[in-house]
N, C-alpha and C. Protein backbone atom coordinates (compact mmCIF):
# COMPACT_ATOMS: atom_id res chain seq x y z
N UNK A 1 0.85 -1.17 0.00
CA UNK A 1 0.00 0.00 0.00
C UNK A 1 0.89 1.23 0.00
N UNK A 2 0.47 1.94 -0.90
CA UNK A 2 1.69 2.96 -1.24
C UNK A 2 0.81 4.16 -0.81
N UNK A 3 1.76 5.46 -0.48
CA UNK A 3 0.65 6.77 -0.31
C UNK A 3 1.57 7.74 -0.87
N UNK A 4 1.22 8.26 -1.95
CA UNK A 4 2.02 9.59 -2.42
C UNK A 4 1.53 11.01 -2.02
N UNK A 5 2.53 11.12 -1.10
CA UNK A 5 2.28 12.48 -0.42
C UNK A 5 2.33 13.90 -1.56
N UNK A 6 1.47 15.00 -0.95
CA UNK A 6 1.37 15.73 -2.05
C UNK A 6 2.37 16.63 -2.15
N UNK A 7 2.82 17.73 -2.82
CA UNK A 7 3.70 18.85 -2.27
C UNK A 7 3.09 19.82 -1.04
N UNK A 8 1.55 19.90 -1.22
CA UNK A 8 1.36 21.10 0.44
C UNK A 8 1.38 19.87 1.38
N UNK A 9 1.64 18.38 1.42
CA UNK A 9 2.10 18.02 2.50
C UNK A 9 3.68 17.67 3.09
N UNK A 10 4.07 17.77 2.05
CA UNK A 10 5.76 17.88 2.35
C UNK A 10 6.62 19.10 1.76
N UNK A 11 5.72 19.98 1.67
CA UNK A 11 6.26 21.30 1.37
C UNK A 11 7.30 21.52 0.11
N UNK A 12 7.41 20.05 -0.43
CA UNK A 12 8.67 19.80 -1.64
C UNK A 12 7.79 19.59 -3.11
N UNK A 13 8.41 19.22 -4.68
CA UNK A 13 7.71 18.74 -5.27
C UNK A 13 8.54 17.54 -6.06
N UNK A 14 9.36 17.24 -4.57
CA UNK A 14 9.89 16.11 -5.03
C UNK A 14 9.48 14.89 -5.04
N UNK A 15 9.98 13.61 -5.08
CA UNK A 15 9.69 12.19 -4.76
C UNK A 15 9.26 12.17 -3.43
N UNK A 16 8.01 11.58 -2.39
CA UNK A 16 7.97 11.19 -1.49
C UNK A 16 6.82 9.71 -1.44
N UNK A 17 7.33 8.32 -0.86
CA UNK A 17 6.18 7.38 -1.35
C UNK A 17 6.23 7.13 0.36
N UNK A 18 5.13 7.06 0.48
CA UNK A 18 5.28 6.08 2.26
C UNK A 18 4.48 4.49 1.58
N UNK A 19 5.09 3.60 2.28
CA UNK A 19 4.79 2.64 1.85
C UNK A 19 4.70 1.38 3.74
N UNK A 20 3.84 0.63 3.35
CA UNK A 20 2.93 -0.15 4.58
C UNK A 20 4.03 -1.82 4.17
N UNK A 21 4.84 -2.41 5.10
CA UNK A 21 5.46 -3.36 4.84
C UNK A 21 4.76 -4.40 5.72
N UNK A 22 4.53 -5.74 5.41
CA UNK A 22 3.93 -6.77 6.89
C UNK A 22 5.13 -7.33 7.56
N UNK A 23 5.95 -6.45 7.93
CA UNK A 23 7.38 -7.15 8.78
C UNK A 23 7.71 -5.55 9.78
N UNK A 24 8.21 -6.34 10.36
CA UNK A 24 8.84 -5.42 11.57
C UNK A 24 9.82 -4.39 10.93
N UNK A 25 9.98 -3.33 11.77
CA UNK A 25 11.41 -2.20 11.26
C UNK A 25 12.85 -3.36 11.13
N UNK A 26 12.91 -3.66 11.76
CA UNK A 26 14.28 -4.19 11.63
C UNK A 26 14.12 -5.25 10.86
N UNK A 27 13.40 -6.28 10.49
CA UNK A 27 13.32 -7.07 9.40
C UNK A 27 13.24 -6.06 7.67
N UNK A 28 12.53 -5.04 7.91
CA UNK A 28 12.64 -4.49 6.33
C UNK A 28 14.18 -3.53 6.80
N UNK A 29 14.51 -3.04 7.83
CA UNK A 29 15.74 -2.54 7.41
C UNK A 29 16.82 -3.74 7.29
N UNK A 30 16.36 -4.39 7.47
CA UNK A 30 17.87 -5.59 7.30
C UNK A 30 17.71 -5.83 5.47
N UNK A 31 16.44 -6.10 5.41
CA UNK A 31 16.22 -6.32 3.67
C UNK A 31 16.90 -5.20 3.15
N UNK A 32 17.35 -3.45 3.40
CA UNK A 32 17.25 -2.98 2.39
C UNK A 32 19.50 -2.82 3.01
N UNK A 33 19.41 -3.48 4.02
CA UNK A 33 21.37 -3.25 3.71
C UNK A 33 21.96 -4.60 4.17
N UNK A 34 21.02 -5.55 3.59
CA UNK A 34 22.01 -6.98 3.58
C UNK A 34 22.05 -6.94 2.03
N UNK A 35 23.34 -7.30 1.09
CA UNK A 35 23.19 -7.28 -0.33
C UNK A 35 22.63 -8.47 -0.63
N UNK A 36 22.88 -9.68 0.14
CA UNK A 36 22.01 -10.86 -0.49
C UNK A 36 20.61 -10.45 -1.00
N UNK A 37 19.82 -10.05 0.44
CA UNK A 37 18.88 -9.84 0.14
C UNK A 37 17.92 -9.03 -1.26
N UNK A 38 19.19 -7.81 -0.94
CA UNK A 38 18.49 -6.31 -2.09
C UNK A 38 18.90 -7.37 -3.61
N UNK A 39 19.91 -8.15 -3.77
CA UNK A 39 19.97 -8.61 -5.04
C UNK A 39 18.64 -9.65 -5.38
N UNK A 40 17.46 -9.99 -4.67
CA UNK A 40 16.43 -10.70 -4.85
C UNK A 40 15.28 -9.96 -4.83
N UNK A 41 15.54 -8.59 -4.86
CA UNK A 41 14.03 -7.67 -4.93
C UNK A 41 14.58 -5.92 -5.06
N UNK A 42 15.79 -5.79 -5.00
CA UNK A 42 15.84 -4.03 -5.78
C UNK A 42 16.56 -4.19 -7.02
N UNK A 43 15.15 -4.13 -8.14
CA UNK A 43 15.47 -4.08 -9.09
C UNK A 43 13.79 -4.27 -9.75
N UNK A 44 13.90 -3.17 -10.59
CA UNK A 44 11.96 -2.70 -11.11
C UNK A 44 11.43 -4.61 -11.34
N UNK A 45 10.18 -4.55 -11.60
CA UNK A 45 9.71 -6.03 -12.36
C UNK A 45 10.34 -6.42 -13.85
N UNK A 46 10.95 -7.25 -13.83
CA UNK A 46 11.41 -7.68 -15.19
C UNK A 46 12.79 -7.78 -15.35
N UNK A 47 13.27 -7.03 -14.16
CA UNK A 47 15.05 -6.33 -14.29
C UNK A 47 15.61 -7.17 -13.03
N UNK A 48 16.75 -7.48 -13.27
CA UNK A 48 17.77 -7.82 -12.08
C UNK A 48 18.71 -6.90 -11.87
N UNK A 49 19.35 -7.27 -10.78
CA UNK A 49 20.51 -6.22 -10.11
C UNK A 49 21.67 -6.69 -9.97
N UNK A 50 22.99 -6.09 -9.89
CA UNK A 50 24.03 -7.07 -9.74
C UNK A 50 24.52 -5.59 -8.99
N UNK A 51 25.21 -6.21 -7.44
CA UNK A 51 26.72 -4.98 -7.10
C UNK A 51 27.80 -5.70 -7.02
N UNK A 52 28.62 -4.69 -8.27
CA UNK A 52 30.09 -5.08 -8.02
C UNK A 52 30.70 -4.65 -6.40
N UNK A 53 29.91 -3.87 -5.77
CA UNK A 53 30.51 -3.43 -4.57
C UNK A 53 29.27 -3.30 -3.46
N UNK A 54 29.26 -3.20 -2.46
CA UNK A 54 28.11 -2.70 -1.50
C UNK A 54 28.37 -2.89 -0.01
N UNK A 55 29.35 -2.13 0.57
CA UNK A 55 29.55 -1.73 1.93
C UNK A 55 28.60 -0.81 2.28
N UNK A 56 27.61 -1.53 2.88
CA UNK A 56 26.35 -0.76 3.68
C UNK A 56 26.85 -0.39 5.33
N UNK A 57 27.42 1.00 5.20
CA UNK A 57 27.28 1.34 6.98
C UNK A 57 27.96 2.53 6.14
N UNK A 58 27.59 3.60 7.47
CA UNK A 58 27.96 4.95 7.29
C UNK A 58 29.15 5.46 6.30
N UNK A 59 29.12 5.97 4.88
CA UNK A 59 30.59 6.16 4.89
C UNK A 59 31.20 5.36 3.69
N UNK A 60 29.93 4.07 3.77
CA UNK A 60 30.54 2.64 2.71
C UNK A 60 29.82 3.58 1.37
N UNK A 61 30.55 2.53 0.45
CA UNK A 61 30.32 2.97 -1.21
C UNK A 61 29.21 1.74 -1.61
N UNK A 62 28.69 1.85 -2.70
CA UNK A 62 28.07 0.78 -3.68
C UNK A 62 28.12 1.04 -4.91
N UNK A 63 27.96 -0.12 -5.43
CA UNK A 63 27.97 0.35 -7.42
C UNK A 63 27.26 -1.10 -7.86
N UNK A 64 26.35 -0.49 -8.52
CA UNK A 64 25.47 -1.70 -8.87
C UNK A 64 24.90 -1.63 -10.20
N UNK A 65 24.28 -2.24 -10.85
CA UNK A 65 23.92 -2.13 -12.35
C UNK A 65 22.49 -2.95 -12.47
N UNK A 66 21.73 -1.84 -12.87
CA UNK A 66 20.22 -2.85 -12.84
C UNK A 66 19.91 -3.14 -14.54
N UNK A 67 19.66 -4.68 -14.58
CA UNK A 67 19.55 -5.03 -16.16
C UNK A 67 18.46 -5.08 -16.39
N UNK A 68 18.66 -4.01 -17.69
CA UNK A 68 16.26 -3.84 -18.31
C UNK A 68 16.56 -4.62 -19.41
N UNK A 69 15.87 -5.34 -19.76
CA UNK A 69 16.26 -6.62 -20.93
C UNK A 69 15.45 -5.58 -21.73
N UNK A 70 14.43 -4.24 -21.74
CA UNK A 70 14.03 -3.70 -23.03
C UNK A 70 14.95 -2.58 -23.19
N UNK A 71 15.60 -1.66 -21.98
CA UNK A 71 16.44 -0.21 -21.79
C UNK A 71 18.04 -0.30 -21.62
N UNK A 72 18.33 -1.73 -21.64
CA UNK A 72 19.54 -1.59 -21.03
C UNK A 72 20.00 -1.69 -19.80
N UNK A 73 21.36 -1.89 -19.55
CA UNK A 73 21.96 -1.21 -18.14
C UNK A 73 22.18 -0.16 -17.62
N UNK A 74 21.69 0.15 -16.70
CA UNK A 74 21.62 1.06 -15.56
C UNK A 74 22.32 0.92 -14.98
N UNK A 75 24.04 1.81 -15.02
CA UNK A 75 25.07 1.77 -13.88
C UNK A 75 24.90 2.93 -12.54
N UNK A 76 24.76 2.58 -11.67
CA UNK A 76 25.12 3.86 -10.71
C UNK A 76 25.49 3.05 -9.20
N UNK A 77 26.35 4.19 -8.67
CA UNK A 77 26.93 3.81 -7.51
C UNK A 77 26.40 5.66 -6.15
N UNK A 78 27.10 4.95 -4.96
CA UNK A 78 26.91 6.18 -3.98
C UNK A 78 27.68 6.14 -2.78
N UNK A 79 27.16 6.85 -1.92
CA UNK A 79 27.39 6.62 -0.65
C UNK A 79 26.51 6.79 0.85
N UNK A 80 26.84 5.81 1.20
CA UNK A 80 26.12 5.94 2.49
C UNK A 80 26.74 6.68 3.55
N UNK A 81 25.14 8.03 3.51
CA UNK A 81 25.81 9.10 5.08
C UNK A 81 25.36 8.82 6.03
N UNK A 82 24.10 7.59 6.01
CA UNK A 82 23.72 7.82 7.41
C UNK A 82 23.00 6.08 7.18
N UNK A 83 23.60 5.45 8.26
CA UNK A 83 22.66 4.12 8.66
C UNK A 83 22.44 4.18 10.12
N UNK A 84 21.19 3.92 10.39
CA UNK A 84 20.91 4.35 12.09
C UNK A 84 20.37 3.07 12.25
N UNK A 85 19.83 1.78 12.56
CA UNK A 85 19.51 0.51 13.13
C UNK A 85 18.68 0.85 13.52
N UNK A 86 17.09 0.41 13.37
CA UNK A 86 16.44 0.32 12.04
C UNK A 86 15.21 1.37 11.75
N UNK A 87 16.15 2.37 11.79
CA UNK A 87 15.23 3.93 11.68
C UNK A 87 15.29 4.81 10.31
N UNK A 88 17.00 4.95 9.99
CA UNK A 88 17.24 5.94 8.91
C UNK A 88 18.05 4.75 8.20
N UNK A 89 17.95 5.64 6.99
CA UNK A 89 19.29 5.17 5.82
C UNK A 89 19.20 5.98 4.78
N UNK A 90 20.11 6.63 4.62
CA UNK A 90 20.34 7.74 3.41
C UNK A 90 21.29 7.49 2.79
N UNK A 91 21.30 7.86 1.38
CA UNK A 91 22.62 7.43 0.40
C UNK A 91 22.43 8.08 -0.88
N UNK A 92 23.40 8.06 -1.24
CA UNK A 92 23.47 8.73 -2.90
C UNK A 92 23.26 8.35 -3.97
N UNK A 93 22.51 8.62 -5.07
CA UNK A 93 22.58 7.43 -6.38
C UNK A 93 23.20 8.46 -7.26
N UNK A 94 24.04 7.93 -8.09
CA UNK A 94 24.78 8.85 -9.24
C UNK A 94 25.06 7.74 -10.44
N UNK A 95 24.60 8.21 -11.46
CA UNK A 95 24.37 8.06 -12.63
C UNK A 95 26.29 7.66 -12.69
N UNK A 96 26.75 6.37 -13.56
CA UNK A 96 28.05 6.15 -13.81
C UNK A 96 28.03 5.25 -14.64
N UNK A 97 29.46 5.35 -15.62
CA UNK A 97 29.43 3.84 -16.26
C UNK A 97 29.88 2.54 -15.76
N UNK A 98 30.02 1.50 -16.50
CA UNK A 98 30.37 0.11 -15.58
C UNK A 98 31.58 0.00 -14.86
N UNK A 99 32.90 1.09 -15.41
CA UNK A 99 33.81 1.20 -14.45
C UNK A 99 34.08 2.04 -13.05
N UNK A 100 32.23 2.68 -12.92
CA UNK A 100 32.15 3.66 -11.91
C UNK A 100 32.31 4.90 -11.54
N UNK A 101 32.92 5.20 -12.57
CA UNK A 101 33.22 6.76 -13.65
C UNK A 101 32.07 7.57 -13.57
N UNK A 102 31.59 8.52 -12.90
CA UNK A 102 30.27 9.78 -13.27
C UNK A 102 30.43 9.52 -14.70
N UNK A 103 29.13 9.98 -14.99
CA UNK A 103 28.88 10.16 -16.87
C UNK A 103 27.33 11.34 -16.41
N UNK A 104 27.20 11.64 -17.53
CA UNK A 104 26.34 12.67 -17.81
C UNK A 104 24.86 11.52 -18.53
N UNK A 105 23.82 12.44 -17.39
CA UNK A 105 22.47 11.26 -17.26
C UNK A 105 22.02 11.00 -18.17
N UNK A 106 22.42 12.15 -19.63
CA UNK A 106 21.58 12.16 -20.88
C UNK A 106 22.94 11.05 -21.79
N UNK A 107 24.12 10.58 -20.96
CA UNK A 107 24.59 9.40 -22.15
C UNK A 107 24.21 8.13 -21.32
N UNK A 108 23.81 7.96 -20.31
CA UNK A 108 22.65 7.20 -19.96
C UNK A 108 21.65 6.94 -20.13
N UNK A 109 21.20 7.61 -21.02
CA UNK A 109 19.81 7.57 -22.20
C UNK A 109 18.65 8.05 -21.32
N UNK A 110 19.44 9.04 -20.18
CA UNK A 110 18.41 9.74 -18.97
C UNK A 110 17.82 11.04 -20.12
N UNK A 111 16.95 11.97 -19.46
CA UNK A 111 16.50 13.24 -19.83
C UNK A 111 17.49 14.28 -19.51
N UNK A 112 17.81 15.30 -19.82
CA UNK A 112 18.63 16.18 -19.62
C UNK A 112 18.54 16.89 -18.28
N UNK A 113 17.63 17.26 -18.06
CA UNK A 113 17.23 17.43 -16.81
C UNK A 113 17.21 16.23 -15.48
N UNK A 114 17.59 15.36 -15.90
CA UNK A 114 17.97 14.16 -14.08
C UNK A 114 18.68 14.87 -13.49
N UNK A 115 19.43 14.43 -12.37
CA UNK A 115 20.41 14.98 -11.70
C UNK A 115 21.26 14.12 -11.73
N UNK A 116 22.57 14.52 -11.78
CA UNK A 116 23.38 13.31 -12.19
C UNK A 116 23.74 12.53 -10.26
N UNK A 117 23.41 13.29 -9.74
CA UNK A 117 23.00 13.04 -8.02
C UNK A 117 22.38 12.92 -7.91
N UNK A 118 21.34 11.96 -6.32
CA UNK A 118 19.97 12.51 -5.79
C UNK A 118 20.52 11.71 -4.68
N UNK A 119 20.10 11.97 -3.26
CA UNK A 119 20.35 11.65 -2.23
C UNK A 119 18.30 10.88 -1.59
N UNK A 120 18.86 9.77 -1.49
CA UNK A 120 17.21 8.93 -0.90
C UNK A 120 17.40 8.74 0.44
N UNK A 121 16.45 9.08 0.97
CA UNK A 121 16.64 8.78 2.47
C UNK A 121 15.52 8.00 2.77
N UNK A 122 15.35 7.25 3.85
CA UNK A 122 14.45 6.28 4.26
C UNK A 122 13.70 5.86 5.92
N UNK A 123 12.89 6.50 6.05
CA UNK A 123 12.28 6.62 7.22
C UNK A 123 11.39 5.34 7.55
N UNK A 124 12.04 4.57 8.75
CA UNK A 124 11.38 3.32 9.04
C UNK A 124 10.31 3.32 10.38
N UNK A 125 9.39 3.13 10.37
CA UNK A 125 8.74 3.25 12.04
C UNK A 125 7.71 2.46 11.75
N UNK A 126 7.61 1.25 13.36
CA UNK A 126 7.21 0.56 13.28
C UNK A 126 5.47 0.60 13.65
N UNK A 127 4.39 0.09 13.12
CA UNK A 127 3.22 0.25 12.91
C UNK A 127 2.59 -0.78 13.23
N UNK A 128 2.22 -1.17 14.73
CA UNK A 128 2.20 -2.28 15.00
C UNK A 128 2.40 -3.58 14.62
N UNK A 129 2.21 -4.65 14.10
CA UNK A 129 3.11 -5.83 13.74
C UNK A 129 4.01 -5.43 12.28
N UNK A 130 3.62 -4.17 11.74
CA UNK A 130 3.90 -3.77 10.72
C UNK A 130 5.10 -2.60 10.34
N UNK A 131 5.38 -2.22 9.24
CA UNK A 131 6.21 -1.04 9.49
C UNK A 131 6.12 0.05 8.23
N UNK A 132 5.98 0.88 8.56
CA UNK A 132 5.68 2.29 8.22
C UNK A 132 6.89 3.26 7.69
N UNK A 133 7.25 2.82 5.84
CA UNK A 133 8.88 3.32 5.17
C UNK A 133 8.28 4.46 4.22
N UNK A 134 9.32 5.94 5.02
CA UNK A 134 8.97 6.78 4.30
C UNK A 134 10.32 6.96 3.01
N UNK A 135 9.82 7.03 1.98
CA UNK A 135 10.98 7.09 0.87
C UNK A 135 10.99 8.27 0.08
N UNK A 136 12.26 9.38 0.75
CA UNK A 136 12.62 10.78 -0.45
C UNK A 136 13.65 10.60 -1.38
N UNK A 137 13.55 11.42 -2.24
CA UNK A 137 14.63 11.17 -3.28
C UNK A 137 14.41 13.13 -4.03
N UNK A 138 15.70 13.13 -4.04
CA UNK A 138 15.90 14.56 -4.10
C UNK A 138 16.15 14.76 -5.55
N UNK A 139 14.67 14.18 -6.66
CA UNK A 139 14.25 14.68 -7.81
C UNK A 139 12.96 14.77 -8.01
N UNK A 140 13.02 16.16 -9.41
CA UNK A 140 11.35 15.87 -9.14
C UNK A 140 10.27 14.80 -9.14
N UNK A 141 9.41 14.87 -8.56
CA UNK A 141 8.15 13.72 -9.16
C UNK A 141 7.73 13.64 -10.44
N UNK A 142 8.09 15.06 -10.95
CA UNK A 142 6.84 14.50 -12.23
C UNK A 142 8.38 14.21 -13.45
N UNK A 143 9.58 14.52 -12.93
CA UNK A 143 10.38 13.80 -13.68
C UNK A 143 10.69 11.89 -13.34
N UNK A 144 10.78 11.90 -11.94
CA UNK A 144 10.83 10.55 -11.65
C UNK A 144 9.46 10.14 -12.35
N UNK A 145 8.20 10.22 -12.24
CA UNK A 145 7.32 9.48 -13.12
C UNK A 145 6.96 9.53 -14.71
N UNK A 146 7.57 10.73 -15.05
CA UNK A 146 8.08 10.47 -16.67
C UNK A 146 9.19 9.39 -17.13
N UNK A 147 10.02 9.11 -15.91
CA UNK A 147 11.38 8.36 -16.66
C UNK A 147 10.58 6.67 -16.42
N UNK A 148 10.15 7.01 -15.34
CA UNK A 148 9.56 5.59 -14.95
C UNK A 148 10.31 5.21 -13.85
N UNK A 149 10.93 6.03 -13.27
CA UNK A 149 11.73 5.70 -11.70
C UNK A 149 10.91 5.72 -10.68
N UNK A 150 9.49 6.54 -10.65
CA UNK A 150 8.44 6.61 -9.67
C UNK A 150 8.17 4.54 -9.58
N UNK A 151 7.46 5.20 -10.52
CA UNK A 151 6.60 3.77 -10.49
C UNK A 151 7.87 1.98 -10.17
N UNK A 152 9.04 2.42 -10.74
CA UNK A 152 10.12 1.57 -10.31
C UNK A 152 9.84 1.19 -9.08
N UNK A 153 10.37 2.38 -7.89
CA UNK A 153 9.92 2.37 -6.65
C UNK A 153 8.99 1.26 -5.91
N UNK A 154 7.92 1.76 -6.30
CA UNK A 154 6.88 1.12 -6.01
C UNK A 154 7.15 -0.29 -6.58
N UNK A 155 7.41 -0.91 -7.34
CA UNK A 155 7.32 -2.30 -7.82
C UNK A 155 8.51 -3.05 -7.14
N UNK A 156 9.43 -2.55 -6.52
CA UNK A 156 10.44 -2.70 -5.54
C UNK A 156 10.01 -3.20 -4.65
N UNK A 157 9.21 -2.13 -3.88
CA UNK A 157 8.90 -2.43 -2.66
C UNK A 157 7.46 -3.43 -2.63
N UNK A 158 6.76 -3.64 -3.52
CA UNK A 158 6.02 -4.77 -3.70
C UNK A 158 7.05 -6.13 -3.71
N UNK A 159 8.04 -6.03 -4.83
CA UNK A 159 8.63 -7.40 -4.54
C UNK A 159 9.25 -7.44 -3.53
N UNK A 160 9.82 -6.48 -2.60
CA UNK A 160 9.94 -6.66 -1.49
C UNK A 160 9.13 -7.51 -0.42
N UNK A 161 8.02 -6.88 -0.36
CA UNK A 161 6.79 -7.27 0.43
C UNK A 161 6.83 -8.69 0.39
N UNK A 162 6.69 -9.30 -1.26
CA UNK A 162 6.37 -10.74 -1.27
C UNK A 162 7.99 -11.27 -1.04
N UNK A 163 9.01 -10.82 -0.62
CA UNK A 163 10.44 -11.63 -0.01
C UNK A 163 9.97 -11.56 1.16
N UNK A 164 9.00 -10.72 2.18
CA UNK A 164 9.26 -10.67 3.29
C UNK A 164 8.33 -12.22 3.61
């Protein structure tokens, strides 16, 4: 169950999804920084994921590549500024090629307008047997749902749901 908050409720008109998980905070935060796990459900429907790298804790790097059997590969890597046990997690996604190199989003076959940055942060709180994940991402909405990164999101955290 997804809820897209509006801009007069988060004062932004960026990405914000809150999303309803049937597992505890610390069971979905373990899903989203154990790599076993994220390699069996972050990655849209249809696409897999591979990280050549993924030190999840404050500070660590990742670089991962999500395969669209119709778009291609999707390289990007980041960093993690903040892992709090099992409350926050914030990190960077940046557009790169397979050797991890920045590249510019539009030779990524992005829109000119992406950011070749966006920083996602992730708000976990638990909702009685359940848990309650707020997800920002510091681009617009109505660009994330033109590229098809909105709706990505969301199909994530559904296959999430059915790993839990």
């Amino acid at each position: 169950m997804e809820k897209v908050q509006s801009p007069a409720e988060t004062g932004s008109q960026e990405v914000w999804i809150t999303h309803i998980f049937n597992a505890d905070p610390e069971t979905v935060f373990r899903a989203w920084t154990d790599p076993q796990q994220l390699a069996h459900w972050y990655a849209p429907d249809g696409c897999t994921i591979d990280f050549k790298k993924a030190d999840i804790r404050k500070g660590g790097h990742y670089h991962s590549c999500i395969h669209n059997p119709v778009h291609g590969d999707c390289w990007c890597k980041g960093t993690y500024l903040e892992v709090e046990t099992p409350r926050t997690l914030v990190f960077t996604a940046e557009v790169t090629d397979e050797a991890g190199n920045d590249i510019d989003p539009v030779t990524a076959g992005m829109p000119a307008d992406w950011p070749a940055k966006t920083v996602v942060t992730l708000q976990f709180k638990p909702l009685g047997n359940q848990t309650e994940m707020t997800l920002h991402q510091t681009v617009a909405a109505s660009l994330a749902k033109a590229t098809g990164a909105f709706p990505s999101w969301i199909e994530m955290f559904n296959r999430l749901n059915k790993q839990l």
